[in-house]
PDB file of N, CA and C in Angstrom:
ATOM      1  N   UNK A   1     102.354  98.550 124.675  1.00  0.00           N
ATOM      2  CA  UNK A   1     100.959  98.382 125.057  1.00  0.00           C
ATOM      3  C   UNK A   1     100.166  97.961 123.828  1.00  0.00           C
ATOM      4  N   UNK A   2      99.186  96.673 124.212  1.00  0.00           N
ATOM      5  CA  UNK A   2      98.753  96.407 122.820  1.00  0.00           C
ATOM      6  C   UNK A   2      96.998  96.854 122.956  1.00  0.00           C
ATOM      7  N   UNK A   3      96.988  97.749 121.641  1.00  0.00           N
ATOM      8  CA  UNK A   3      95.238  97.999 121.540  1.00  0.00           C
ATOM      9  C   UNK A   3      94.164  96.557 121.892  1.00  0.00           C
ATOM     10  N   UNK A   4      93.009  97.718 121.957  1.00  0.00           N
ATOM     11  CA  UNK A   4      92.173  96.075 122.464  1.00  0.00           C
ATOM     12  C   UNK A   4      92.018  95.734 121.057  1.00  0.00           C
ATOM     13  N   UNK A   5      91.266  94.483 121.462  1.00  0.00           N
ATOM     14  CA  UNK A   5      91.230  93.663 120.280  1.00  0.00           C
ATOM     15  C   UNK A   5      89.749  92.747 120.202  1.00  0.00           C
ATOM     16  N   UNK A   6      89.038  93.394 119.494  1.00  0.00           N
ATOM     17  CA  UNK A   6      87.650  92.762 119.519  1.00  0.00           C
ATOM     18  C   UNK A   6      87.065  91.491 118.829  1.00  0.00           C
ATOM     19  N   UNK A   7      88.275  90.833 118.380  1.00  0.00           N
ATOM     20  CA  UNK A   7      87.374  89.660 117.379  1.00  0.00           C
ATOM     21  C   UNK A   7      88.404  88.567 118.184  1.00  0.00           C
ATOM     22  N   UNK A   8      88.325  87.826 118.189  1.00  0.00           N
ATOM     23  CA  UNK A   8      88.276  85.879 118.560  1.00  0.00           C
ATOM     24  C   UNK A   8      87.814  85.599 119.376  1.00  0.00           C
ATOM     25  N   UNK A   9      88.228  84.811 120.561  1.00  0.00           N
ATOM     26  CA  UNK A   9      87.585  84.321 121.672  1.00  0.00           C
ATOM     27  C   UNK A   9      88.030  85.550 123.211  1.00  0.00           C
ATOM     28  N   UNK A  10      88.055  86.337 122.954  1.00  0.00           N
ATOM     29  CA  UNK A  10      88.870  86.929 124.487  1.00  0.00           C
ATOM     30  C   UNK A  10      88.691  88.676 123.702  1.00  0.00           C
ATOM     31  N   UNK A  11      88.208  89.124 124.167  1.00  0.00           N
ATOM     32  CA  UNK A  11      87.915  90.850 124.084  1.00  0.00           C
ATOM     33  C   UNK A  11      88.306  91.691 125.521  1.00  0.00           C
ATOM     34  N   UNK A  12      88.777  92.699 125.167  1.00  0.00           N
ATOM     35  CA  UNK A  12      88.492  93.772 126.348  1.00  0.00           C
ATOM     36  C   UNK A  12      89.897  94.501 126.084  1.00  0.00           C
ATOM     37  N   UNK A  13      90.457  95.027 126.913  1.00  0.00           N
ATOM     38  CA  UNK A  13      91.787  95.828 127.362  1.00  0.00           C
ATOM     39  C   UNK A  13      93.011  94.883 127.926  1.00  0.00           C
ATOM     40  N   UNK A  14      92.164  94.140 129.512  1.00  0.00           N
ATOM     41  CA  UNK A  14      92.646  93.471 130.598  1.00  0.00           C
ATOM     42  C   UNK A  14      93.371  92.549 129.880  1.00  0.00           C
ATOM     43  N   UNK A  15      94.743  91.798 130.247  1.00  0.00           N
ATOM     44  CA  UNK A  15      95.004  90.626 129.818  1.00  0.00           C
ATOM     45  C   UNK A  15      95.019  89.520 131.370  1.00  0.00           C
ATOM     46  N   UNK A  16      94.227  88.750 131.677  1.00  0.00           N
ATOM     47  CA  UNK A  16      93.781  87.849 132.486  1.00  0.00           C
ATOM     48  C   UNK A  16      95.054  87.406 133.081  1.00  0.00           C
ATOM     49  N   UNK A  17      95.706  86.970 132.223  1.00  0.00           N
ATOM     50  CA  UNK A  17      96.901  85.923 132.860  1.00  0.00           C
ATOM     51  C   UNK A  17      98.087  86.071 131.384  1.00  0.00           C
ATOM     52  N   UNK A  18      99.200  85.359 132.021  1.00  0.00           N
ATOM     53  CA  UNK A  18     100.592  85.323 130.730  1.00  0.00           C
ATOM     54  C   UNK A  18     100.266  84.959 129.475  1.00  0.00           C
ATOM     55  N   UNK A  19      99.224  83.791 129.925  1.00  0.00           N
ATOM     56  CA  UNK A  19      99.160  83.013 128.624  1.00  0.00           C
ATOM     57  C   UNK A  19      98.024  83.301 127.004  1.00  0.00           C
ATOM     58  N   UNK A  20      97.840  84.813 127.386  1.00  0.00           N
ATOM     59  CA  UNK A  20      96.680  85.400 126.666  1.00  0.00           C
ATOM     60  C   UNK A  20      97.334  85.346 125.495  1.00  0.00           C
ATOM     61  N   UNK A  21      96.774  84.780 124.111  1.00  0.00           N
ATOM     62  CA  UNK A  21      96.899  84.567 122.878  1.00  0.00           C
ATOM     63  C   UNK A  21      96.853  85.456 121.989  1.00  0.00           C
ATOM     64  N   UNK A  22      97.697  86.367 121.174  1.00  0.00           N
ATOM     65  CA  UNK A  22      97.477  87.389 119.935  1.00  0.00           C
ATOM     66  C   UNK A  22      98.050  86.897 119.067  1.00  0.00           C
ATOM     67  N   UNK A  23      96.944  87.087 117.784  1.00  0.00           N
ATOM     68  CA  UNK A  23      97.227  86.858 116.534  1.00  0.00           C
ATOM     69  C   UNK A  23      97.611  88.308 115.908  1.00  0.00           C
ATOM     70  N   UNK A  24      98.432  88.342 115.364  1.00  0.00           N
ATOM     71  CA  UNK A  24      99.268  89.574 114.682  1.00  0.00           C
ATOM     72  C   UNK A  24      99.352  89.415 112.821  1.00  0.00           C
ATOM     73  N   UNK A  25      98.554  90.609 112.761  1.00  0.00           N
ATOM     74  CA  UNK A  25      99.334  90.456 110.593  1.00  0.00           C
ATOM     75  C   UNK A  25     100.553  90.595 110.429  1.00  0.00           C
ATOM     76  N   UNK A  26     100.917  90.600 109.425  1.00  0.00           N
ATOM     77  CA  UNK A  26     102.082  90.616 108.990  1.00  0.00           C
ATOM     78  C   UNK A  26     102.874  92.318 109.124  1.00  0.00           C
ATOM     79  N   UNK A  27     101.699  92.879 109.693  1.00  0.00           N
ATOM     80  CA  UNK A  27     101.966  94.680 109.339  1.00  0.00           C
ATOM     81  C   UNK A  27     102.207  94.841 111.057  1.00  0.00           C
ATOM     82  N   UNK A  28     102.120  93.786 111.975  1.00  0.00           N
ATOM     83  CA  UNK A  28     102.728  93.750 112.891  1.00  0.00           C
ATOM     84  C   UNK A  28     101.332  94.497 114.349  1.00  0.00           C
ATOM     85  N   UNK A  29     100.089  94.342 113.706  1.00  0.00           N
ATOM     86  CA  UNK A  29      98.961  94.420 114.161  1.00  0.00           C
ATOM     87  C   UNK A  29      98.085  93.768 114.886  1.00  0.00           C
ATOM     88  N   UNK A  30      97.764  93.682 116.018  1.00  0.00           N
ATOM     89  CA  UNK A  30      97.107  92.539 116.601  1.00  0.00           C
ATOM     90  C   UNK A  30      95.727  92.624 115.890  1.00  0.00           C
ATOM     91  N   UNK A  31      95.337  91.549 115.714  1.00  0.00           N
ATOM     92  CA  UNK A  31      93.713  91.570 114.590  1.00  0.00           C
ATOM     93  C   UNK A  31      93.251  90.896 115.497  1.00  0.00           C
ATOM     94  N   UNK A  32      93.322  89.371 116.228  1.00  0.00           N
ATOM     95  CA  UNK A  32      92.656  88.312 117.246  1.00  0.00           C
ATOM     96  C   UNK A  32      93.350  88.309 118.525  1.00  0.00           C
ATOM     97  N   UNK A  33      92.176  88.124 119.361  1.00  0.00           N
ATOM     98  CA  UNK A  33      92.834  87.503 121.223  1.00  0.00           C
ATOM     99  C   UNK A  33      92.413  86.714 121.068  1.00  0.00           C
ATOM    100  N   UNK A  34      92.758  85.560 122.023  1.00  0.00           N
ATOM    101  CA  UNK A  34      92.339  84.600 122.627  1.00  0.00           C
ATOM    102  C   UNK A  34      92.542  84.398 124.082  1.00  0.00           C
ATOM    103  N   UNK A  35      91.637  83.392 124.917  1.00  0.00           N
ATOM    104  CA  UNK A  35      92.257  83.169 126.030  1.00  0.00           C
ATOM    105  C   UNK A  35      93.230  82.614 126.392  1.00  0.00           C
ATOM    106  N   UNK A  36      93.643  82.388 127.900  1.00  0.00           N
ATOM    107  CA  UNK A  36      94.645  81.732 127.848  1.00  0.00           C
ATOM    108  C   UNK A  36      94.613  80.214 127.610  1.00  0.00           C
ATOM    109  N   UNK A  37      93.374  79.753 128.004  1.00  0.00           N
ATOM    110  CA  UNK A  37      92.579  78.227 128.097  1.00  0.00           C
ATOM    111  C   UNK A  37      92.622  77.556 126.500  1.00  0.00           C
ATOM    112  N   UNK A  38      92.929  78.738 125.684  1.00  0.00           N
ATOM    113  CA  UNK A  38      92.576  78.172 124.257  1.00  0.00           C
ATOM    114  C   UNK A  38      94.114  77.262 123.324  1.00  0.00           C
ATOM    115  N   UNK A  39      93.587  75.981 123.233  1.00  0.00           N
ATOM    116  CA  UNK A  39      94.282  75.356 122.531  1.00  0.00           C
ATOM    117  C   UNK A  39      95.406  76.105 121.261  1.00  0.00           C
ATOM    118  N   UNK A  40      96.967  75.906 121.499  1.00  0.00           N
ATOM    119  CA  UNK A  40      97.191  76.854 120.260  1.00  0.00           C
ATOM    120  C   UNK A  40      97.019  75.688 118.569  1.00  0.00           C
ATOM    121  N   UNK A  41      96.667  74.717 118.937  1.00  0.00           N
ATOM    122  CA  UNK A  41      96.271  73.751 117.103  1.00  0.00           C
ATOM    123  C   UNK A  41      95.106  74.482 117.090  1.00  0.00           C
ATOM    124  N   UNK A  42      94.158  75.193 117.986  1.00  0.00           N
ATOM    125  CA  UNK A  42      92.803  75.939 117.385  1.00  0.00           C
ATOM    126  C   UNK A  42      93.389  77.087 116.661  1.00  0.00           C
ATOM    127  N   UNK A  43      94.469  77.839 116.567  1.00  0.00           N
ATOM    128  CA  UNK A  43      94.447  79.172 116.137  1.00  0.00           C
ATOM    129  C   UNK A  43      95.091  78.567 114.528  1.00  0.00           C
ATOM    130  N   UNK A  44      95.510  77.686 114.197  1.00  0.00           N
ATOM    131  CA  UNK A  44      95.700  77.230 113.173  1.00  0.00           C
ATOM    132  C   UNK A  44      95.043  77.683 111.759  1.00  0.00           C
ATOM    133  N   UNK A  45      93.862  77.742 112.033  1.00  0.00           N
ATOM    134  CA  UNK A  45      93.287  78.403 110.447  1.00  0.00           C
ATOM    135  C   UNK A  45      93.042  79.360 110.323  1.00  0.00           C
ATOM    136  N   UNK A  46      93.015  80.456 111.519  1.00  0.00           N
ATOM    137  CA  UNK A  46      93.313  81.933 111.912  1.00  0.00           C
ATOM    138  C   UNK A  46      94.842  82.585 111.022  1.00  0.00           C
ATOM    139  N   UNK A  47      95.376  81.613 111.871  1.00  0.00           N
ATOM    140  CA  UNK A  47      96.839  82.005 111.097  1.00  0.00           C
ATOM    141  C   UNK A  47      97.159  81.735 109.928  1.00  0.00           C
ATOM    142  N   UNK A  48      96.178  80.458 108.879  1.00  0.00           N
ATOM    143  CA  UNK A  48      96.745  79.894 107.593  1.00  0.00           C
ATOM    144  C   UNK A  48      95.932  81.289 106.930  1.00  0.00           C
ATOM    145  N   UNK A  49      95.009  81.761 107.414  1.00  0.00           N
ATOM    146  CA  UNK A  49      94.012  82.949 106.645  1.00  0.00           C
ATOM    147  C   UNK A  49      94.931  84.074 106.521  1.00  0.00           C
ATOM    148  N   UNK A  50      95.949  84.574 107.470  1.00  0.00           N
ATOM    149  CA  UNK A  50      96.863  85.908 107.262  1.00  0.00           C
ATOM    150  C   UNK A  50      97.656  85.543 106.375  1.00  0.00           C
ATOM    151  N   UNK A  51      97.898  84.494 105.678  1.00  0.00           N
ATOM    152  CA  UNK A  51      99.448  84.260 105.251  1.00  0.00           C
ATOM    153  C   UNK A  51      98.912  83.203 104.065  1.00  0.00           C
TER     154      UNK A  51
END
């Protein structure tokens, strides 16, 4: 079960549909959601920022 997750584009508990987007640190933490609608070349500088 993954905690909610209050920062990117998609907040709450619910996950809408399959294609709901988590960004994870390296410590194996979800930090960002997204929707499912959201382009994955947008999460691109999300992810160059963890790493």
């Amino acid at each position: 079960k993954l905690p909610e997750v209050t920062s990117g584009k998609a907040t709450g508990k619910d996950i809408k549909w399959n294609f709901t987007k988590f960004i994870v640190n390296k410590n194996g933490v979800p930090v960002e959601r997204y929707a499912s609608s959201t382009k994955p070349l947008t999460l691109v500088d999300s992810l160059d920022s963890l790493w």
